[in-house]
PDB file of N, CA and C in Angstrom:
ATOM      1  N   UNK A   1     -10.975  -6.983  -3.085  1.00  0.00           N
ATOM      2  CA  UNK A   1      -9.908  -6.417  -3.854  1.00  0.00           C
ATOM      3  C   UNK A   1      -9.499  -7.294  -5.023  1.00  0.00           C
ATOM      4  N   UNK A   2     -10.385  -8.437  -5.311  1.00  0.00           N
ATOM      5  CA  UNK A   2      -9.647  -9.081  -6.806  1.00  0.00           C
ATOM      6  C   UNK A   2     -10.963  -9.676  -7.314  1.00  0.00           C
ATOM      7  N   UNK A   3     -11.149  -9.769  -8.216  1.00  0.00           N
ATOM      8  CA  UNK A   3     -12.318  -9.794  -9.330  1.00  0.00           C
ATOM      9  C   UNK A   3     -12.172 -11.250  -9.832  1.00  0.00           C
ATOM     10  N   UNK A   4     -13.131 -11.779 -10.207  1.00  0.00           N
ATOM     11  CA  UNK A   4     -13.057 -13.018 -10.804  1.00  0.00           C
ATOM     12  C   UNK A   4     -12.020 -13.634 -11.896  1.00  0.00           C
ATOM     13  N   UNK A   5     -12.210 -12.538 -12.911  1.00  0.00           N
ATOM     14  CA  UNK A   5     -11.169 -12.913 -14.387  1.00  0.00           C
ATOM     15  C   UNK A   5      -9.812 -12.311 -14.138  1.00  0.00           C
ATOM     16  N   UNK A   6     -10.000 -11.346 -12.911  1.00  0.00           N
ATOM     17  CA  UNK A   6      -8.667 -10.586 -13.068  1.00  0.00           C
ATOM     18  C   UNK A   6      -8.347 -10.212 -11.422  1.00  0.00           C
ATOM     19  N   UNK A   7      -7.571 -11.535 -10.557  1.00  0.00           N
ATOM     20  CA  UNK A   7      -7.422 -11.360  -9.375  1.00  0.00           C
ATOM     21  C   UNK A   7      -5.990 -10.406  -9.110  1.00  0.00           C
ATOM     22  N   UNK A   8      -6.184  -9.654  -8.228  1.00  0.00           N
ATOM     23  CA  UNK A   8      -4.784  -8.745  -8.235  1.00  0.00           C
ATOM     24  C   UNK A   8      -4.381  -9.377  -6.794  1.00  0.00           C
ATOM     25  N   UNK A   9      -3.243  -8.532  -6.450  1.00  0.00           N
ATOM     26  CA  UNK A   9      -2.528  -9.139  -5.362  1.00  0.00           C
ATOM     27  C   UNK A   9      -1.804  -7.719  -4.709  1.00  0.00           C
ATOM     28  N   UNK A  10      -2.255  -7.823  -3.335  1.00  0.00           N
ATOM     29  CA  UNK A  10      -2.002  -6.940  -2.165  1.00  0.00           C
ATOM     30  C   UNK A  10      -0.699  -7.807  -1.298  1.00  0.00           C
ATOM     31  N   UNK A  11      -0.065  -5.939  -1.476  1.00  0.00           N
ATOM     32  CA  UNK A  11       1.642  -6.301  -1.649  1.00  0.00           C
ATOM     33  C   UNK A  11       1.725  -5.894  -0.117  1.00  0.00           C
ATOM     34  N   UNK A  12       2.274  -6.489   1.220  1.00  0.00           N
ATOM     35  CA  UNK A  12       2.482  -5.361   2.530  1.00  0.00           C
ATOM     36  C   UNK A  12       3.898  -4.779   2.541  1.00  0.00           C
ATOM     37  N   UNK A  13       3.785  -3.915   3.205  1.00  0.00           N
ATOM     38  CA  UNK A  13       4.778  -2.984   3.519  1.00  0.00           C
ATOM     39  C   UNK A  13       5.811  -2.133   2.955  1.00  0.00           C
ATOM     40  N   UNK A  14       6.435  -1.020   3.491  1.00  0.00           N
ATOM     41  CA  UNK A  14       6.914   0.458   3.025  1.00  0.00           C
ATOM     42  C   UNK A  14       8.006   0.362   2.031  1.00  0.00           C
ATOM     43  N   UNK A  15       9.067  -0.819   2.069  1.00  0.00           N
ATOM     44  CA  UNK A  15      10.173  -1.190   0.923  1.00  0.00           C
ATOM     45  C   UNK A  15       9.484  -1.458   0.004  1.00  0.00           C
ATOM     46  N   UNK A  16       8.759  -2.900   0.429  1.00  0.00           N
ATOM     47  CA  UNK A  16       8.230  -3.426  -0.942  1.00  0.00           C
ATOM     48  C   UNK A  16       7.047  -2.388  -2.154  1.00  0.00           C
ATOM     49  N   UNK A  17       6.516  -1.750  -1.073  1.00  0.00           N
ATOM     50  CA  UNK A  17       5.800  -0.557  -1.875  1.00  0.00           C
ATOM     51  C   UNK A  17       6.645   0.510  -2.324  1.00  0.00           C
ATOM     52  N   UNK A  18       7.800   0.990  -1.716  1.00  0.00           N
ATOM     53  CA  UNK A  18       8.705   1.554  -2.744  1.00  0.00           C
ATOM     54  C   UNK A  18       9.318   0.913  -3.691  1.00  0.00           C
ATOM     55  N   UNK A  19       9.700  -0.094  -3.748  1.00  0.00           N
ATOM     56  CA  UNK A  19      10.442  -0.738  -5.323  1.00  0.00           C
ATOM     57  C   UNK A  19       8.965  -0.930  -5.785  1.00  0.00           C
ATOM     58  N   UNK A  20       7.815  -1.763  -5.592  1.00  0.00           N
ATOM     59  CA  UNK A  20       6.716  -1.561  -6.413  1.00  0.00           C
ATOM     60  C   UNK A  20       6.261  -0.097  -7.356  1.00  0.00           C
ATOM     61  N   UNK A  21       6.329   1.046  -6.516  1.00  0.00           N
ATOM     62  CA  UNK A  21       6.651   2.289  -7.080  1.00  0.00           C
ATOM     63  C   UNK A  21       7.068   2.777  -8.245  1.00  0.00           C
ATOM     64  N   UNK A  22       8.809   2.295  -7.991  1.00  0.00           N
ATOM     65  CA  UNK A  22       9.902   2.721  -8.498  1.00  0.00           C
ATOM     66  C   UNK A  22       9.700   1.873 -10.300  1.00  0.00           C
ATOM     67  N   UNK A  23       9.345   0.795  -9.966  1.00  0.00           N
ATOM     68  CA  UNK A  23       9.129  -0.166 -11.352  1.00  0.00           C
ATOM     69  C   UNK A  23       8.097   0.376 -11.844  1.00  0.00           C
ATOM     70  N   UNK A  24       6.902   0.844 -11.292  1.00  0.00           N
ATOM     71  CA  UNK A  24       5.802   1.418 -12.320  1.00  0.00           C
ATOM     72  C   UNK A  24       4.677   0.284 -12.056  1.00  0.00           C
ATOM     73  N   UNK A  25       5.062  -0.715 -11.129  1.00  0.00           N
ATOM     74  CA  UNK A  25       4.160  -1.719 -10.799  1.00  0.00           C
ATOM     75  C   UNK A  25       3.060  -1.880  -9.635  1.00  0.00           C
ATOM     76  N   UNK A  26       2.508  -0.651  -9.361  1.00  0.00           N
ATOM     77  CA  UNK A  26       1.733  -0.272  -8.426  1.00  0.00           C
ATOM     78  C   UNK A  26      -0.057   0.468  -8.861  1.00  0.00           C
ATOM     79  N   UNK A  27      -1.096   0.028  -8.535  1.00  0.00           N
ATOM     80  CA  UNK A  27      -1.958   0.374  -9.350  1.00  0.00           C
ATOM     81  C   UNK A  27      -2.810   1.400  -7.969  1.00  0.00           C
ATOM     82  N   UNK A  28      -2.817   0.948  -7.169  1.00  0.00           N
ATOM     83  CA  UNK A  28      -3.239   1.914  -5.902  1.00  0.00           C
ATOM     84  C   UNK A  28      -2.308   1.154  -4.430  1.00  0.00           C
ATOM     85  N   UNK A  29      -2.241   2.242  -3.722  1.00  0.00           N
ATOM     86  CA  UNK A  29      -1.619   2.491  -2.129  1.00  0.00           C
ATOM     87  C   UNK A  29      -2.478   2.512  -0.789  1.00  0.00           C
ATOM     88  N   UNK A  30      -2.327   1.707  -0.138  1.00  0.00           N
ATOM     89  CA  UNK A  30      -3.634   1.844   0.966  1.00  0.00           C
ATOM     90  C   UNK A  30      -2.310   2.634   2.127  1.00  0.00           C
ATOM     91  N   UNK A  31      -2.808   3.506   2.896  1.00  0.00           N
ATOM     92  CA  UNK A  31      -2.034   3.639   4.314  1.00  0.00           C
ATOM     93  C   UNK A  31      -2.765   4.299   5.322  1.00  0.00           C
ATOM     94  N   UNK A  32      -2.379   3.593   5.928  1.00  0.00           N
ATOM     95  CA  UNK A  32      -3.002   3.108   7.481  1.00  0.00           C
ATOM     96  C   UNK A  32      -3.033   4.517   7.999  1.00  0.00           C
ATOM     97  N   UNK A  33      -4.808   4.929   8.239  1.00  0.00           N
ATOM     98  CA  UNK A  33      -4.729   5.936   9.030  1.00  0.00           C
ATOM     99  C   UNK A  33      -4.054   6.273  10.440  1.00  0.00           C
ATOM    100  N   UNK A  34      -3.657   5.490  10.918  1.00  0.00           N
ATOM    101  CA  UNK A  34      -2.243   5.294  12.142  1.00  0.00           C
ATOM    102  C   UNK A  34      -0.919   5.323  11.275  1.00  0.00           C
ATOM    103  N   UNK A  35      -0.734   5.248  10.668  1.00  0.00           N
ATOM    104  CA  UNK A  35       0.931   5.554  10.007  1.00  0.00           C
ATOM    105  C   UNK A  35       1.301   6.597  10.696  1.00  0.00           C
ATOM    106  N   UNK A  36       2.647   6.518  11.019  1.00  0.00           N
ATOM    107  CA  UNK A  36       3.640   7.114  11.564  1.00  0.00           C
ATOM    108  C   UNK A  36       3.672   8.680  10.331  1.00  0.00           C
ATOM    109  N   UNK A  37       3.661   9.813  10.644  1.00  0.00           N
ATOM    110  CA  UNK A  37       3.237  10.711   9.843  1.00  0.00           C
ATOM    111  C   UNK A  37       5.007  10.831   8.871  1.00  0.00           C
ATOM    112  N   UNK A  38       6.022  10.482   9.073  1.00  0.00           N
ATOM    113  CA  UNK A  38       7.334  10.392   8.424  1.00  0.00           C
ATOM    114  C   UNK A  38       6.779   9.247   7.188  1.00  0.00           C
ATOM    115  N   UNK A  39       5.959   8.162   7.385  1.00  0.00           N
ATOM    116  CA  UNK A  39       5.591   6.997   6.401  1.00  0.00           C
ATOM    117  C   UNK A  39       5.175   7.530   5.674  1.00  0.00           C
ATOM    118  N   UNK A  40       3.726   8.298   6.353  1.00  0.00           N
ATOM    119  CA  UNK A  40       2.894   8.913   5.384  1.00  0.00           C
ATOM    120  C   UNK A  40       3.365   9.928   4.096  1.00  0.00           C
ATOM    121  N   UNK A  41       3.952  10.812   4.810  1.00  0.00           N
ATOM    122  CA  UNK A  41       5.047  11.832   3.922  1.00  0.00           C
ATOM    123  C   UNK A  41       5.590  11.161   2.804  1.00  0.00           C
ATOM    124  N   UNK A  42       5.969  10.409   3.306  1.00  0.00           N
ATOM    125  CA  UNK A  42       6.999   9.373   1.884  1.00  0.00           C
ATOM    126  C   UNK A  42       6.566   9.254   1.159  1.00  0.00           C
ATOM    127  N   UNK A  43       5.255   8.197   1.528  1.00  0.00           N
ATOM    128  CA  UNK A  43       4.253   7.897   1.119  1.00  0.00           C
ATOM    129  C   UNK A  43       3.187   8.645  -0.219  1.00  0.00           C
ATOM    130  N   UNK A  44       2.809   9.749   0.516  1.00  0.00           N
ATOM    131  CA  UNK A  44       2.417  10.676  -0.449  1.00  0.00           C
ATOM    132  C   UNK A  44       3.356  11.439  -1.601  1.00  0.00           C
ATOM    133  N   UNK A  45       4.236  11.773  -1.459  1.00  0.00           N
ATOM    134  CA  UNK A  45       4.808  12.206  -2.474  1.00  0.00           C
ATOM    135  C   UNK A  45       5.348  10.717  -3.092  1.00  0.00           C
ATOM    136  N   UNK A  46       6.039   9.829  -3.004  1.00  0.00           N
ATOM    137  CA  UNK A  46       6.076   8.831  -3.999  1.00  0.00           C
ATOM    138  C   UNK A  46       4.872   8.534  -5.070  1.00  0.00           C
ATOM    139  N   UNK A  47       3.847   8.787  -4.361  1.00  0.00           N
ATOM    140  CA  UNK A  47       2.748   8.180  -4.702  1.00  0.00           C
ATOM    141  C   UNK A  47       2.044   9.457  -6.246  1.00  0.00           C
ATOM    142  N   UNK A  48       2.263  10.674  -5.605  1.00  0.00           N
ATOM    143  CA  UNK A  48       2.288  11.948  -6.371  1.00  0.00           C
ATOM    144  C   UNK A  48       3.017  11.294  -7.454  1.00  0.00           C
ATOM    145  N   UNK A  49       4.194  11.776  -7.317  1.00  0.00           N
ATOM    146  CA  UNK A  49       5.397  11.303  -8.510  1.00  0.00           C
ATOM    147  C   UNK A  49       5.305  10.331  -9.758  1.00  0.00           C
ATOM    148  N   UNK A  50       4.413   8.983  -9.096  1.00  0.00           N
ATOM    149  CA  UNK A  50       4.385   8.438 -10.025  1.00  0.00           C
ATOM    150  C   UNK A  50       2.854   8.341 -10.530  1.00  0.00           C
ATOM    151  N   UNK A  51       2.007   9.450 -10.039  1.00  0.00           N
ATOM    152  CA  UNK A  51       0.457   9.067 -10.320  1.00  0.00           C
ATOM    153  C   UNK A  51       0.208   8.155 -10.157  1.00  0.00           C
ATOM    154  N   UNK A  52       0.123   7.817  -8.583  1.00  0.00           N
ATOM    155  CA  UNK A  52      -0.627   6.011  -8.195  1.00  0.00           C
ATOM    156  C   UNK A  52      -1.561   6.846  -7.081  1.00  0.00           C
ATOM    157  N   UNK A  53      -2.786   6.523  -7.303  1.00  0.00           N
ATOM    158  CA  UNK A  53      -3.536   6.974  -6.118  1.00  0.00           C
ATOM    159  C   UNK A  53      -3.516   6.399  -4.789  1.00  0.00           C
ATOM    160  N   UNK A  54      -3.573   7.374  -3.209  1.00  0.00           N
ATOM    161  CA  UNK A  54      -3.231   6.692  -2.243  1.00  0.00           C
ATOM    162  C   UNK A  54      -4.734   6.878  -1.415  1.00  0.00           C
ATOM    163  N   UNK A  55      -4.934   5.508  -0.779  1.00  0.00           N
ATOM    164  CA  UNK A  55      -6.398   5.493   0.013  1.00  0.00           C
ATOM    165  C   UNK A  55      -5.998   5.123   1.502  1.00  0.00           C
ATOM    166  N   UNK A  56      -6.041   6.437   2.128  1.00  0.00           N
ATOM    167  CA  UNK A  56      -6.239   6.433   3.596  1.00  0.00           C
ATOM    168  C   UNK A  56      -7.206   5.481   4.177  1.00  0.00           C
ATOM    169  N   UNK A  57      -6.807   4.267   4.864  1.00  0.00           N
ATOM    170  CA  UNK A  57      -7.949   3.138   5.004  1.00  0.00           C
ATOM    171  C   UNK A  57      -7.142   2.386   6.566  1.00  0.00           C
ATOM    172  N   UNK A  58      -8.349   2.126   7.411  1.00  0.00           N
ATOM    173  CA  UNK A  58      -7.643   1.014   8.188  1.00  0.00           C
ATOM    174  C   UNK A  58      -7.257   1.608   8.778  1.00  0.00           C
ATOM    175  N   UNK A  59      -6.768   1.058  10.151  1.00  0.00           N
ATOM    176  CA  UNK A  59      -5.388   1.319  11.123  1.00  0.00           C
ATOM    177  C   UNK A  59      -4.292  -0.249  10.353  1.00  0.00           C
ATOM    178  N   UNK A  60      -3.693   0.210  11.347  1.00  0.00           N
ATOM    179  CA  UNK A  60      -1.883  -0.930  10.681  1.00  0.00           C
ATOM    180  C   UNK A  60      -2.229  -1.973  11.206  1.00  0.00           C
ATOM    181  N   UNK A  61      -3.549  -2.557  12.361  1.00  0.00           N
ATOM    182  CA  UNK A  61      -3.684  -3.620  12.729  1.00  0.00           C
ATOM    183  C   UNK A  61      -4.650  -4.225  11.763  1.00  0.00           C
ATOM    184  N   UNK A  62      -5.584  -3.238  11.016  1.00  0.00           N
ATOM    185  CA  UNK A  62      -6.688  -4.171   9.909  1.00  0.00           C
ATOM    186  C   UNK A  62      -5.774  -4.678   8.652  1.00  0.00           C
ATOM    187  N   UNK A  63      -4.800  -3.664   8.538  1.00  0.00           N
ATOM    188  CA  UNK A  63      -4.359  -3.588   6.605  1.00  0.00           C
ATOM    189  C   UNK A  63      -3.809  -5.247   7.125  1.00  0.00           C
ATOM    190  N   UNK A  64      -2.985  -5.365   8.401  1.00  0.00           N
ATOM    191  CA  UNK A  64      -2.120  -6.330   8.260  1.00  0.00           C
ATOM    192  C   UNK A  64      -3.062  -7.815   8.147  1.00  0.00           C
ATOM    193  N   UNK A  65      -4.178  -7.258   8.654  1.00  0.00           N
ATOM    194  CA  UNK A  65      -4.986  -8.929   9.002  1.00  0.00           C
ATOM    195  C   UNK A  65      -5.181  -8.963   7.000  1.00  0.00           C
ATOM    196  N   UNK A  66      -6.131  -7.810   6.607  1.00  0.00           N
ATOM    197  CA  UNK A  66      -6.144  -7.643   5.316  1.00  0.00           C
ATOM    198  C   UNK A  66      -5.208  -8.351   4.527  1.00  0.00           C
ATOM    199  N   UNK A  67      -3.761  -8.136   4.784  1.00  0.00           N
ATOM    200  CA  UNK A  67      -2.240  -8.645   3.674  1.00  0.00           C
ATOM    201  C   UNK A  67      -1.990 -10.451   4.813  1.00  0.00           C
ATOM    202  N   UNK A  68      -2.715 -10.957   5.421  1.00  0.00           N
ATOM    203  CA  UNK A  68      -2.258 -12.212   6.453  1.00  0.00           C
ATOM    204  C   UNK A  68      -0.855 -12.204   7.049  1.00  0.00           C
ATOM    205  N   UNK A  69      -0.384 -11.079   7.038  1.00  0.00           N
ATOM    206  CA  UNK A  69       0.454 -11.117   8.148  1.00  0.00           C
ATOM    207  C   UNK A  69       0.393 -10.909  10.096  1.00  0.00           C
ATOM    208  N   UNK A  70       1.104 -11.265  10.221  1.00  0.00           N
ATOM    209  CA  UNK A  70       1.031 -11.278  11.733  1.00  0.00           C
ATOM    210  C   UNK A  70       1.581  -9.767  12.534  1.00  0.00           C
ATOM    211  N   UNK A  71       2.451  -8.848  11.823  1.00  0.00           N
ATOM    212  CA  UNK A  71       2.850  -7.600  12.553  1.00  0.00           C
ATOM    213  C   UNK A  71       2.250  -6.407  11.633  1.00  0.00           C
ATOM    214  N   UNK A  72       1.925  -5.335  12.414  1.00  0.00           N
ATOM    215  CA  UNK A  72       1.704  -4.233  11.989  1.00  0.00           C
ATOM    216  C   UNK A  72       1.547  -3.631  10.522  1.00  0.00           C
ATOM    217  N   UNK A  73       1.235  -3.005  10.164  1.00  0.00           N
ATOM    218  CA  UNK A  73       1.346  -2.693   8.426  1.00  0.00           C
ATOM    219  C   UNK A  73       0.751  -1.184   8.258  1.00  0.00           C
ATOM    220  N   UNK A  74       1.612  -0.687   7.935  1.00  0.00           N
ATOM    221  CA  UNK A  74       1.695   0.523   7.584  1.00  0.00           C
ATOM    222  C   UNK A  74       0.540   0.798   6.247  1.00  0.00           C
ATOM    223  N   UNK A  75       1.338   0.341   5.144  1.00  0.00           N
ATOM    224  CA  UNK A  75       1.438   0.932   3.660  1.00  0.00           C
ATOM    225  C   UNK A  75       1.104  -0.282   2.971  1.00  0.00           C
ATOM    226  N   UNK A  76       0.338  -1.243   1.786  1.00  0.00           N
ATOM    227  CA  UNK A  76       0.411  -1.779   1.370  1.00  0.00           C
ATOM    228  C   UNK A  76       0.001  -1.591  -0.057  1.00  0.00           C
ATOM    229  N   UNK A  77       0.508  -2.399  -0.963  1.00  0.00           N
ATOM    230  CA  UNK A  77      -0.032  -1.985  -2.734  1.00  0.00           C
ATOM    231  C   UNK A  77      -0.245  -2.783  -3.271  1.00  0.00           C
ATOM    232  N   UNK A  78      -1.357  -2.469  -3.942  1.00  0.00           N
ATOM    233  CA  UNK A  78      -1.991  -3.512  -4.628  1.00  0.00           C
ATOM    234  C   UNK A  78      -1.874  -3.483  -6.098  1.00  0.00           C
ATOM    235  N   UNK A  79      -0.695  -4.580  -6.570  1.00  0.00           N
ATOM    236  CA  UNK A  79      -0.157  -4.789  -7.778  1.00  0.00           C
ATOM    237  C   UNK A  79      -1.163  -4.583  -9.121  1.00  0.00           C
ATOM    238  N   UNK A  80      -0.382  -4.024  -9.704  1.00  0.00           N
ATOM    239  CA  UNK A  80      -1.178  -3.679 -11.758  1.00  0.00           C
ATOM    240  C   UNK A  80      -1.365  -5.215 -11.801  1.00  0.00           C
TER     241      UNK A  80
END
């Protein structure tokens, strides 16, 4: 997920991917084919709204090893 000249940075979880959203600072959405289907919902239409594409990937136990956290992970975004 980050390229030599131009490393990006994978954001975890459902707040921080909504204010990422909300600012316009979101370039794609991963969510966890296990998401709670209320996440997902959110999820997708935020994601609609602001034209950020969302990639069904993972369960919430890979995204999280993916972002190095230690609990669950829903939703994560990977910053413009």
């Amino acid at each position: 997920m980050a390229s030599e000249n131009n490393a990006q940075v994978l954001v975890a979880g459902l707040n921080k991917t909504k204010k990422l959203l909300a600012a316009g600072q979101a370039s794609k959405v991963y969510l966890a084919t296990d998401a709670d289907a209320g996440i997902a919902s959110l999820i997708n239409a935020l994601c609609e709204e602001k034209n950020v594409p969302v990639e069904m990937t993972k369960t919430k136990a890979e995204l999280s090893e993916l972002c190095g956290i230690e609990v669950g992970c829903a939703v994560c975004t990977l910053i413009k």
